[in-house]
N, C-alpha and C. Protein backbone atom coordinates (compact mmCIF):
# COMPACT_ATOMS: atom_id res chain seq x y z
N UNK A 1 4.09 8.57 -11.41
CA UNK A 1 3.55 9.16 -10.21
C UNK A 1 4.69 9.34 -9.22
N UNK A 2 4.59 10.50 -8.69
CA UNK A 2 5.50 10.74 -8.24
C UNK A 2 5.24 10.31 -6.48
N UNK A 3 5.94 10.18 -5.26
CA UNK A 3 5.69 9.61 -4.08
C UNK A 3 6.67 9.98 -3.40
N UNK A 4 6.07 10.83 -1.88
CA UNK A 4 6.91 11.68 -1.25
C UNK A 4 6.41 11.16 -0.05
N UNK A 5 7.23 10.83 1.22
CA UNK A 5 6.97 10.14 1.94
C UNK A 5 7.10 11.89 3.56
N UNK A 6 6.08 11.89 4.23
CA UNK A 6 5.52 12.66 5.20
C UNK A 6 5.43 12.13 6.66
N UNK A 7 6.51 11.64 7.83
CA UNK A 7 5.91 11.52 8.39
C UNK A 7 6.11 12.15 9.49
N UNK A 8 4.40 12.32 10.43
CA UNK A 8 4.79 13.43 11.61
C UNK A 8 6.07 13.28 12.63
N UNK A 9 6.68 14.24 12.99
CA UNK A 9 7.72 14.50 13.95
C UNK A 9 7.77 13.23 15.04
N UNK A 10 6.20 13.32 15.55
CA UNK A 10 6.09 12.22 16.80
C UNK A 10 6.07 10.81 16.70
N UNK A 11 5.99 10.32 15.58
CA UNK A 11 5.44 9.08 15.15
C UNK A 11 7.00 8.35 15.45
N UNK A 12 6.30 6.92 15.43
CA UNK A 12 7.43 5.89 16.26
C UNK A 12 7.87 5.52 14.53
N UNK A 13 9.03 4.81 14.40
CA UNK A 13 9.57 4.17 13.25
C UNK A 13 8.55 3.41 13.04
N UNK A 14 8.22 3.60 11.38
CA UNK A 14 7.10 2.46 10.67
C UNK A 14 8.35 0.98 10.43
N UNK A 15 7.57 0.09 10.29
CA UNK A 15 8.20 -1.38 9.98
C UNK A 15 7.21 -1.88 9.14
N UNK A 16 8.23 -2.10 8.23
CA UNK A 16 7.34 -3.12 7.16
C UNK A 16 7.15 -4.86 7.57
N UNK A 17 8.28 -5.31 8.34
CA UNK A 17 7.83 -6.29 8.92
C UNK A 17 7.43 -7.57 8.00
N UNK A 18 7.79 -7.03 6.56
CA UNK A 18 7.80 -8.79 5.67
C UNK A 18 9.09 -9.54 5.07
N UNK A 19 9.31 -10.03 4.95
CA UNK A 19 10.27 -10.97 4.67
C UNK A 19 9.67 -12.27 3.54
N UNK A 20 10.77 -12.38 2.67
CA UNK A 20 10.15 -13.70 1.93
C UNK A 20 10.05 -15.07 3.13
N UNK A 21 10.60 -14.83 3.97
CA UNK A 21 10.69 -15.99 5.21
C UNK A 21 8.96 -16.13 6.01
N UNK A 22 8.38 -14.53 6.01
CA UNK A 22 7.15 -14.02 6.60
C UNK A 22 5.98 -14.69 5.10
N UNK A 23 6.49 -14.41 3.94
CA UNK A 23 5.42 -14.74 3.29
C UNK A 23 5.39 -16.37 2.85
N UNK A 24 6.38 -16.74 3.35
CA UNK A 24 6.03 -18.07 3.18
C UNK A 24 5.43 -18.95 4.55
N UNK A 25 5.44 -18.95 5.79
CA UNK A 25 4.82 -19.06 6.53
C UNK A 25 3.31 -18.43 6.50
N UNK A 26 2.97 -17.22 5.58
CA UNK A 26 1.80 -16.69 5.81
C UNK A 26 1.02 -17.75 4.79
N UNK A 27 1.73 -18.12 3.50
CA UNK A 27 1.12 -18.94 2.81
C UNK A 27 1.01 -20.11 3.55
N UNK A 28 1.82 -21.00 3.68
CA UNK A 28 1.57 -22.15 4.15
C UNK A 28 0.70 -22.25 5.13
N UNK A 29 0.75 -21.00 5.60
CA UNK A 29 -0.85 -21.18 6.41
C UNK A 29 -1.85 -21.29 6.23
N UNK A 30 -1.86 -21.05 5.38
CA UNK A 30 -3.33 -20.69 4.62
C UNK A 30 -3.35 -21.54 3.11
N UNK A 31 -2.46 -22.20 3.19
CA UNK A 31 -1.93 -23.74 2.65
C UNK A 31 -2.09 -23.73 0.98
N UNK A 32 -0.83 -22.42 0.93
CA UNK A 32 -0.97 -21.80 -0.50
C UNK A 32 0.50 -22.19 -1.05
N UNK A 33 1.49 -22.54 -1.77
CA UNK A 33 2.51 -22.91 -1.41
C UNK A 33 4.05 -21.78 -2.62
N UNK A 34 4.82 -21.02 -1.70
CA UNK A 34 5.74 -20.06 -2.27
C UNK A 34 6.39 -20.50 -3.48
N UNK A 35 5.32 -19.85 -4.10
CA UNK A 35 6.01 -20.28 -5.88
C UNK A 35 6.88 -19.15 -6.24
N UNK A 36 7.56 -19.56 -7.42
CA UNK A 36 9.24 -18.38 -7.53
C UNK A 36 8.53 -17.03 -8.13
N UNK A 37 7.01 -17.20 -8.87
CA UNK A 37 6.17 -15.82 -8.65
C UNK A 37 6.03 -15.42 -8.49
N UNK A 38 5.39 -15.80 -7.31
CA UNK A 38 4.54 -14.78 -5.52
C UNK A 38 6.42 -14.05 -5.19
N UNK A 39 7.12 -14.97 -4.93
CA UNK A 39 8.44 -14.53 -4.36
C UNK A 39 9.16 -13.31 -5.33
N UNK A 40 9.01 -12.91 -6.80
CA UNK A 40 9.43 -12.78 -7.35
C UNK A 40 8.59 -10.87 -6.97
N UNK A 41 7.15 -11.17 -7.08
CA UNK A 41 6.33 -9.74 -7.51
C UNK A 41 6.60 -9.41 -5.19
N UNK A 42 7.20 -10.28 -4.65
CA UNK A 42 6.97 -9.45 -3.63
C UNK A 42 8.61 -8.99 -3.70
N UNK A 43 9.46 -9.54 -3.67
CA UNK A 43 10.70 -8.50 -3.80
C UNK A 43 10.46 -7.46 -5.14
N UNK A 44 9.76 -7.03 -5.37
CA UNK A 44 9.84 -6.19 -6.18
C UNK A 44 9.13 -5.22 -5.43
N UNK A 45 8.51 -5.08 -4.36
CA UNK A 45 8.18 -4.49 -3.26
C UNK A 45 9.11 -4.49 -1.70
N UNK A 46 9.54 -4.91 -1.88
CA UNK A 46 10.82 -5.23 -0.78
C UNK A 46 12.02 -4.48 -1.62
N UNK A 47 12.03 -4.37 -2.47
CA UNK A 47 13.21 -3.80 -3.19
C UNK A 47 12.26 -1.96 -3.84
N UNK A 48 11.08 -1.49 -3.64
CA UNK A 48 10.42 -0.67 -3.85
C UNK A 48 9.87 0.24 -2.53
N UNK A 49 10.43 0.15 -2.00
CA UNK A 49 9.71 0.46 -0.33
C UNK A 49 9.25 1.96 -0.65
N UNK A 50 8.09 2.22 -0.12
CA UNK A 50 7.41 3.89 -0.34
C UNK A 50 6.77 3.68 -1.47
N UNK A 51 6.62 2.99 -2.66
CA UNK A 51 6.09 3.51 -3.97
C UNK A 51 4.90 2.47 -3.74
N UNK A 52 4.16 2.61 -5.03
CA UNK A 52 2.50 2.43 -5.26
C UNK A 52 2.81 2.36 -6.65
N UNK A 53 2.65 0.71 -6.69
CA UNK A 53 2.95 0.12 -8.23
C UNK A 53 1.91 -0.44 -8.37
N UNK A 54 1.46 -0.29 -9.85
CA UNK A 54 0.28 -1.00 -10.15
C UNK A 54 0.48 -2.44 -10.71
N UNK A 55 -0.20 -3.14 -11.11
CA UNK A 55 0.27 -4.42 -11.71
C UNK A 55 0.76 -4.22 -12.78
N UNK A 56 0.75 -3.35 -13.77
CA UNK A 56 1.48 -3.12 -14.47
C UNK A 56 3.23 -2.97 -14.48
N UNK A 57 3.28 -1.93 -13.71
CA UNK A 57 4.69 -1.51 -13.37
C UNK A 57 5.55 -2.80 -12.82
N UNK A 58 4.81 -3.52 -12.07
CA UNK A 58 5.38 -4.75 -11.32
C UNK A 58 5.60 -5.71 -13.13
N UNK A 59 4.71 -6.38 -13.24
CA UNK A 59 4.92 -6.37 -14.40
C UNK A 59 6.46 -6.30 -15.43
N UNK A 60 6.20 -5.20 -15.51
CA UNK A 60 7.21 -4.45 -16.50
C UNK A 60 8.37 -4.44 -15.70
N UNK A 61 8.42 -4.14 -14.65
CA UNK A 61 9.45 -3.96 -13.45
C UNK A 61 10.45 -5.99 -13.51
N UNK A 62 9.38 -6.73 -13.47
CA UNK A 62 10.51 -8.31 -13.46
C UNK A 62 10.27 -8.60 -14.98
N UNK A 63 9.87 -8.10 -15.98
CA UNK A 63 10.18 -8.79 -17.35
C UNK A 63 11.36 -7.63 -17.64
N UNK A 64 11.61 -6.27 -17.06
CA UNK A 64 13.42 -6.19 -17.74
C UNK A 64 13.88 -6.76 -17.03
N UNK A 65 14.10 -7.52 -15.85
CA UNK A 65 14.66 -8.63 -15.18
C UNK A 65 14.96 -9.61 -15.79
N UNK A 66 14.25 -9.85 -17.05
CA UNK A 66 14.63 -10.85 -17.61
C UNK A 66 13.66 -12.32 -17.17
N UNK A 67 12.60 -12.02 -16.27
CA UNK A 67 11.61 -13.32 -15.82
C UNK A 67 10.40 -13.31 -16.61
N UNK A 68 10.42 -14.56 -16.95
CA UNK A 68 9.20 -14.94 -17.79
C UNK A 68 7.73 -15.25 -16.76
N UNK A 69 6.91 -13.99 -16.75
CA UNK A 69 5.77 -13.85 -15.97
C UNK A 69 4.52 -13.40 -16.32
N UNK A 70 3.57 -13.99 -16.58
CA UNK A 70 2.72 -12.99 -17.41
C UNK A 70 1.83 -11.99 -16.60
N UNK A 71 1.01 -11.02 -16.96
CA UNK A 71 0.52 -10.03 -16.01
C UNK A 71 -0.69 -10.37 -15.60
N UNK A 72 -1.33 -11.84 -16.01
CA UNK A 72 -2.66 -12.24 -15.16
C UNK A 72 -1.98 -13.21 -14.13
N UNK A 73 -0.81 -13.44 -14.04
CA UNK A 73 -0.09 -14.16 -12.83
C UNK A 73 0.35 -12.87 -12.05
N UNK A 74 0.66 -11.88 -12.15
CA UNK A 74 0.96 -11.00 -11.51
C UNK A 74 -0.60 -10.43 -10.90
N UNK A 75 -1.25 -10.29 -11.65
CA UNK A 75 -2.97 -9.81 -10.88
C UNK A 75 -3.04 -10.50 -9.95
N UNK A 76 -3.44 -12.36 -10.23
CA UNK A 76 -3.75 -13.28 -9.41
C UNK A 76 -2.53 -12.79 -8.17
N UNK A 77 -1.36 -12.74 -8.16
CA UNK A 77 -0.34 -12.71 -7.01
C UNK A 77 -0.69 -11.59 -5.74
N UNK A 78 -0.63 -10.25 -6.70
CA UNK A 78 -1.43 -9.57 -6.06
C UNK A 78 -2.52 -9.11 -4.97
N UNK A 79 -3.88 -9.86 -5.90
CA UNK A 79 -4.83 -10.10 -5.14
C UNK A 79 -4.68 -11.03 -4.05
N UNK A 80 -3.90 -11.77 -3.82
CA UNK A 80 -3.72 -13.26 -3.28
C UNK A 80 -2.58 -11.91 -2.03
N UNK A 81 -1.96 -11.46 -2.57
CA UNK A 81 -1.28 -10.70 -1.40
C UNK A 81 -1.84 -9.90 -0.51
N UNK A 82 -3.00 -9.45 -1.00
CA UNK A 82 -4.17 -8.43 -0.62
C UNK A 82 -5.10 -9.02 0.41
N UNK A 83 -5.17 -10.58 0.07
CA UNK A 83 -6.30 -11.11 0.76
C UNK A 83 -6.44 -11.13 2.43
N UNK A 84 -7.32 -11.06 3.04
CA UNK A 84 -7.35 -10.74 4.74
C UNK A 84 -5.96 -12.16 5.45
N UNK A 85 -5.85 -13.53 4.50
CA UNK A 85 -5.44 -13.88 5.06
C UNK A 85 -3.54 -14.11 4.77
N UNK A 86 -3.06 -12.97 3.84
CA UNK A 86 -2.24 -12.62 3.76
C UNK A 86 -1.84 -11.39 4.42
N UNK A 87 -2.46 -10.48 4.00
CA UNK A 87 -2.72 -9.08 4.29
C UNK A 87 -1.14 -8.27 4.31
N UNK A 88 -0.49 -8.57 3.70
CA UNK A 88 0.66 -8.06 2.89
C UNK A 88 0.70 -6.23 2.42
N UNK A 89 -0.51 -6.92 1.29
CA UNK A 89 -0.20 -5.39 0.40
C UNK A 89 -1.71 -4.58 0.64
N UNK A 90 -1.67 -3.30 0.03
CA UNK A 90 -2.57 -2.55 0.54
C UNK A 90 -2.90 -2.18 -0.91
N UNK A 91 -4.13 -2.35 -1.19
CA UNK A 91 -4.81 -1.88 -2.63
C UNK A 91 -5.54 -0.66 -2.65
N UNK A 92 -5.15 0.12 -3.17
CA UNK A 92 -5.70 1.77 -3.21
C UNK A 92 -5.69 2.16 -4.73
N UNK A 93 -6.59 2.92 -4.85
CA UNK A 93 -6.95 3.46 -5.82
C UNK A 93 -6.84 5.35 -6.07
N UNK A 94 -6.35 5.57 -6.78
CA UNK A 94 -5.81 7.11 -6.29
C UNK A 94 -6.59 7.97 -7.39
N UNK A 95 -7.43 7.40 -8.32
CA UNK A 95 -8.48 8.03 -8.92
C UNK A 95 -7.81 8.20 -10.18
N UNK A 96 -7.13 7.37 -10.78
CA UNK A 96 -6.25 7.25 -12.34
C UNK A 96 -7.07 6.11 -13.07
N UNK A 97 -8.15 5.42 -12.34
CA UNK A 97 -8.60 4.10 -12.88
C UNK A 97 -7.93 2.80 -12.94
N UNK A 98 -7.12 2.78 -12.06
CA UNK A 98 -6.00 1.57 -11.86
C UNK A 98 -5.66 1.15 -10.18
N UNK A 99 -5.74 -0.16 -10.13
CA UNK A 99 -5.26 -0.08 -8.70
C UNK A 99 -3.63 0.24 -8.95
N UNK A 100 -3.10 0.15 -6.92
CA UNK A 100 -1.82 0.65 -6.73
C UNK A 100 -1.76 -0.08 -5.84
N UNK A 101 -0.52 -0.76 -5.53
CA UNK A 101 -0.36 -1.71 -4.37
C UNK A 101 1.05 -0.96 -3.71
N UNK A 102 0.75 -1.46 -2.72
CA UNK A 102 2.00 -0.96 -1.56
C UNK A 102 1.87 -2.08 -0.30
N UNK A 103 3.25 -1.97 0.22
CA UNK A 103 3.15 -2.90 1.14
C UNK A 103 2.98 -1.76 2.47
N UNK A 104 2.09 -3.09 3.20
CA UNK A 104 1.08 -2.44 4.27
C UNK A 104 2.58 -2.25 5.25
N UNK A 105 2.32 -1.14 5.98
CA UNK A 105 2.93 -0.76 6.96
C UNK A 105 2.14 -0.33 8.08
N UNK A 106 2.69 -0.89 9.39
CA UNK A 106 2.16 -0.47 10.81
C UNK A 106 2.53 0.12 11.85
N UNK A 107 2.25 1.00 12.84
CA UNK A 107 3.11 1.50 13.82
C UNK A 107 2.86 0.38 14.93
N UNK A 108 3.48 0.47 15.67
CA UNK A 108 2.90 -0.17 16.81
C UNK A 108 2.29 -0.38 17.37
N UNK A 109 0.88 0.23 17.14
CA UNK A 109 -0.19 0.82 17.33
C UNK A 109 -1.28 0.18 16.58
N UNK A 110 -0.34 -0.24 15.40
CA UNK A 110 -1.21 -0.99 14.22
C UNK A 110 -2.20 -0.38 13.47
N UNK A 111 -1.53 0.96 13.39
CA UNK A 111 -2.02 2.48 12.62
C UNK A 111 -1.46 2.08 11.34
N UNK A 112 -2.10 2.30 10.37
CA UNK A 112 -1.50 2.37 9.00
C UNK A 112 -1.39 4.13 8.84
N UNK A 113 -0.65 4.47 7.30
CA UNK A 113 -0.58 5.93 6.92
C UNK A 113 -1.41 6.26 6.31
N UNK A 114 -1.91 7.76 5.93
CA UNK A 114 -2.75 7.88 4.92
C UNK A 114 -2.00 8.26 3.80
N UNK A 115 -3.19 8.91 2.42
CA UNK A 115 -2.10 9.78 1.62
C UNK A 115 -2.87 10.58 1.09
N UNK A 116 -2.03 11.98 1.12
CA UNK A 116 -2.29 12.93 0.08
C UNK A 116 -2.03 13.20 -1.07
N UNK A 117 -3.40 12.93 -2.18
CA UNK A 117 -2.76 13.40 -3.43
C UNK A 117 -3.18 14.42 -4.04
N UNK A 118 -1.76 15.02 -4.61
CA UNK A 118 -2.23 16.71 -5.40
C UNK A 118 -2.47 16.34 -6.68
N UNK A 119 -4.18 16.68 -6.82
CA UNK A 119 -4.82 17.01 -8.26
C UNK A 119 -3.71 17.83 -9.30
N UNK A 120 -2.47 18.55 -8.99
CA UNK A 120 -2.08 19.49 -9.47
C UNK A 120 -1.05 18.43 -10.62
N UNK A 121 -0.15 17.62 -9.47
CA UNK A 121 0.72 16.93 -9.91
C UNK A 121 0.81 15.24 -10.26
N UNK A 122 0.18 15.14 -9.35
CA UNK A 122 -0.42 13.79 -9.12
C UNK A 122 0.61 13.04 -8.10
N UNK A 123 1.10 13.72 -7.43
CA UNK A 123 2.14 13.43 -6.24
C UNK A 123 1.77 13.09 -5.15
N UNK A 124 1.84 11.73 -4.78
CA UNK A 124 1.41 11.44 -3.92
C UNK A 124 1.73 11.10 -2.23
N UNK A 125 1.83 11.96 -0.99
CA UNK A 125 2.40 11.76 -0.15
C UNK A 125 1.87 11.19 0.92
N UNK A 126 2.78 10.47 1.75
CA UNK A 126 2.21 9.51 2.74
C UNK A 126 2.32 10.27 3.98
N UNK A 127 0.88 10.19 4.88
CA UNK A 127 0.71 10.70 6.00
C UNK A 127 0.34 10.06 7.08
N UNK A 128 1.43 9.89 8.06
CA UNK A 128 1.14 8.69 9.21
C UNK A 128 0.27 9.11 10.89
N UNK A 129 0.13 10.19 10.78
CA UNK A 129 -0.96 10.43 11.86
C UNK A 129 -2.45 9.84 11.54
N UNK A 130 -2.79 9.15 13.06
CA UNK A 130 -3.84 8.62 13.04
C UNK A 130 -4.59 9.18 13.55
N UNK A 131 -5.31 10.14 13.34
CA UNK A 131 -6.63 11.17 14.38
C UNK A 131 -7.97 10.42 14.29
N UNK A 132 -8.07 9.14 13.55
CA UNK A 132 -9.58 8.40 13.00
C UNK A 132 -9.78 7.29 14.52
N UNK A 133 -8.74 7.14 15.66
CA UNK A 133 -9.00 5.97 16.46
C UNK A 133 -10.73 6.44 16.99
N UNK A 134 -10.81 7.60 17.57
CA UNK A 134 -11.70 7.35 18.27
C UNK A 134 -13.18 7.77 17.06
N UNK A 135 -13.08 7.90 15.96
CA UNK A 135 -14.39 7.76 15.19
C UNK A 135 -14.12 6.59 14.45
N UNK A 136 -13.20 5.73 14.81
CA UNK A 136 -13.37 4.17 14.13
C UNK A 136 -14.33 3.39 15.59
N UNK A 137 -14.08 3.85 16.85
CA UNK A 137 -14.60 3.53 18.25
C UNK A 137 -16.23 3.98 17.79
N UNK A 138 -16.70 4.89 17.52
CA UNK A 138 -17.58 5.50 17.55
C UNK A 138 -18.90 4.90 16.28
N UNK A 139 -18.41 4.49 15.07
CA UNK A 139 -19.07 3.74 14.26
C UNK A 139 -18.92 2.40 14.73
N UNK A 140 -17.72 1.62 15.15
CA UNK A 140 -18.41 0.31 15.01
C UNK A 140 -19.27 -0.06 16.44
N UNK A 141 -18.88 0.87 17.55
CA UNK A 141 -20.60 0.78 18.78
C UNK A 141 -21.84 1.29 17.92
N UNK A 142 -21.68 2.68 17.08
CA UNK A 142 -22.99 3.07 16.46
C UNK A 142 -24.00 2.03 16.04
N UNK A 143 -22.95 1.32 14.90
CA UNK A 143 -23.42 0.55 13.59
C UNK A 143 -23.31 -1.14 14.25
N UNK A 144 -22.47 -0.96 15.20
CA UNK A 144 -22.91 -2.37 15.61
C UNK A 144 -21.76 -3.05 14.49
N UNK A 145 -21.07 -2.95 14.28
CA UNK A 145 -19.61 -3.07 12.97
C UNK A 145 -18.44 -3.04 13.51
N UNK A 146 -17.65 -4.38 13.33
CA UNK A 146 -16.33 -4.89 13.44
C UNK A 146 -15.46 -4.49 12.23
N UNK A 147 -14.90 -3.23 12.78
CA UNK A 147 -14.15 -2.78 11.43
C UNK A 147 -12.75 -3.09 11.31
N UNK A 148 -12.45 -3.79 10.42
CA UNK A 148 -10.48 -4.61 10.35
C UNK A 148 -9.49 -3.31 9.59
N UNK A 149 -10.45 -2.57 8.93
CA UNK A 149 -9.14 -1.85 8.00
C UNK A 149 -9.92 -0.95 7.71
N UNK A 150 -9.25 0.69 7.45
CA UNK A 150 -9.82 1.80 6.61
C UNK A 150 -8.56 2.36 5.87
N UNK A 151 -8.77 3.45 4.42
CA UNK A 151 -8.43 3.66 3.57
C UNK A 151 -9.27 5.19 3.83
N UNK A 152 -7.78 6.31 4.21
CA UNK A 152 -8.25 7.86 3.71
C UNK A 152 -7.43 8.42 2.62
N UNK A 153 -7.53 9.23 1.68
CA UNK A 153 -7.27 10.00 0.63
C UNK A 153 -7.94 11.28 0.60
N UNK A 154 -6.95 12.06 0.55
CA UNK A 154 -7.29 13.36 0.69
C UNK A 154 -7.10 13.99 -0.75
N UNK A 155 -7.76 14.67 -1.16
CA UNK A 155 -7.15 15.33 -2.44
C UNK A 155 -7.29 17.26 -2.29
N UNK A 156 -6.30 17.34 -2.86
CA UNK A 156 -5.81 18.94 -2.70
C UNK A 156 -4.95 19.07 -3.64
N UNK A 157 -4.12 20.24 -3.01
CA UNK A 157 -2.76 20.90 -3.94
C UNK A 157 -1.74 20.80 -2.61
N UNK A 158 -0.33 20.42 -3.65
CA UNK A 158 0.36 20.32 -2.81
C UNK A 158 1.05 21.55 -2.74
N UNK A 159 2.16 21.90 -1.78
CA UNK A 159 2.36 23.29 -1.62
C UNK A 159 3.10 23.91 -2.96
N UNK A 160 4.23 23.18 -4.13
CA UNK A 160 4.30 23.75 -5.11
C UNK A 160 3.17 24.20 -6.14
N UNK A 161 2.03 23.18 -6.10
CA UNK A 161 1.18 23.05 -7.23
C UNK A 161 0.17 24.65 -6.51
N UNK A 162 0.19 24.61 -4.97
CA UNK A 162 -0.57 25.67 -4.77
C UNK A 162 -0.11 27.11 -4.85
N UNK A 163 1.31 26.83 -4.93
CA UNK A 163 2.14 28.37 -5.09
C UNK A 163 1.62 28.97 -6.56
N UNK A 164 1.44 27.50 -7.54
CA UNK A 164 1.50 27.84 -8.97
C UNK A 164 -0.34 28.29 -8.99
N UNK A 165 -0.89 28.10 -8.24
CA UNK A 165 -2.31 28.43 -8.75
C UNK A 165 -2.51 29.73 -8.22
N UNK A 166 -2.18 30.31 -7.08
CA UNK A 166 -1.59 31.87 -6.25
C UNK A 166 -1.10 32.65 -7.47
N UNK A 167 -0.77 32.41 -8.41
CA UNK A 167 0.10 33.10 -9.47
C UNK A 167 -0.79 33.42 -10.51
């Protein structure tokens, strides 16, 4: 999969903002304790910045490393990175039947990006305008709903894949 990173003109510098120093304080908080694992599948995201690896790829990514890890320790790590009280990585699904993890990024604003992916190619690009603040305002007065996080995906053609369907 390919991953092309989009972001608008106006937007402030994104920060990833983790550190193995950050995830071990996040564990111990939550009184989980930094095994050479967890440390192992998150630099492989610290060393991956922009991409959307599935557990697989991570996986495959520290056994040519040469680390003996198996891939239901890599799930468990994962999920455990995912959880509200880590809140690390961002689990998306891009419609291949597999999750994709990425590490969460914020503006200052505490806007995450979205992404577009082209049906054409399967290329997936990240889009950091937030136009959802005031209909995230608007459902949780509606619904009476404390909302912590949303997830948009757009699907289209991207501008090569749409040149090729014009033809």
């Amino acid at each position: 999969m390919l991953i092309t990173k989009f972001w608008h003109a106006g937007d402030i510098e994104m920060r990833d903002g983790f550190s193995i120093e950050e995830l071990k304080k996040r564990l111990q908080n939550s009184r989980y304790k930094l095994t050479h694992q967890r440390q192992d599948v998150l630099e492989v995201f610290l060393n991956s910045t922009g991409e959307h690896l599935s557990a697989e790829e991570v996986h495959r990514t520290l056994r040519d490393k040469g680390y003996d890890i198996g891939l239901a320790t890599v799930y468990r790590t994962l999920e455990l990175m995912c959880s509200p009280e880590m809140n690390i990585l961002q689990k998306m699904e891009f419609g291949e039947k597999r999750a994709r993890y990425e590490l969460k990024k914020f503006d200052e604003n505490g806007h995450q990006h979205h992404h577009l992916i082209c049906k054409g190619c399967d290329k997936v690009i990240e889009f950091s305008e937030d136009m959802l603040e005031g209909l995230e305002q608007k459902i949780a007065e509606t619904c009476n709903f404390n909302i912590i996080d949303h997830q948009v995906l757009f699907y289209g053609y991207c501008q090569e894949c749409a040149k090729k369907l014009e033809n």
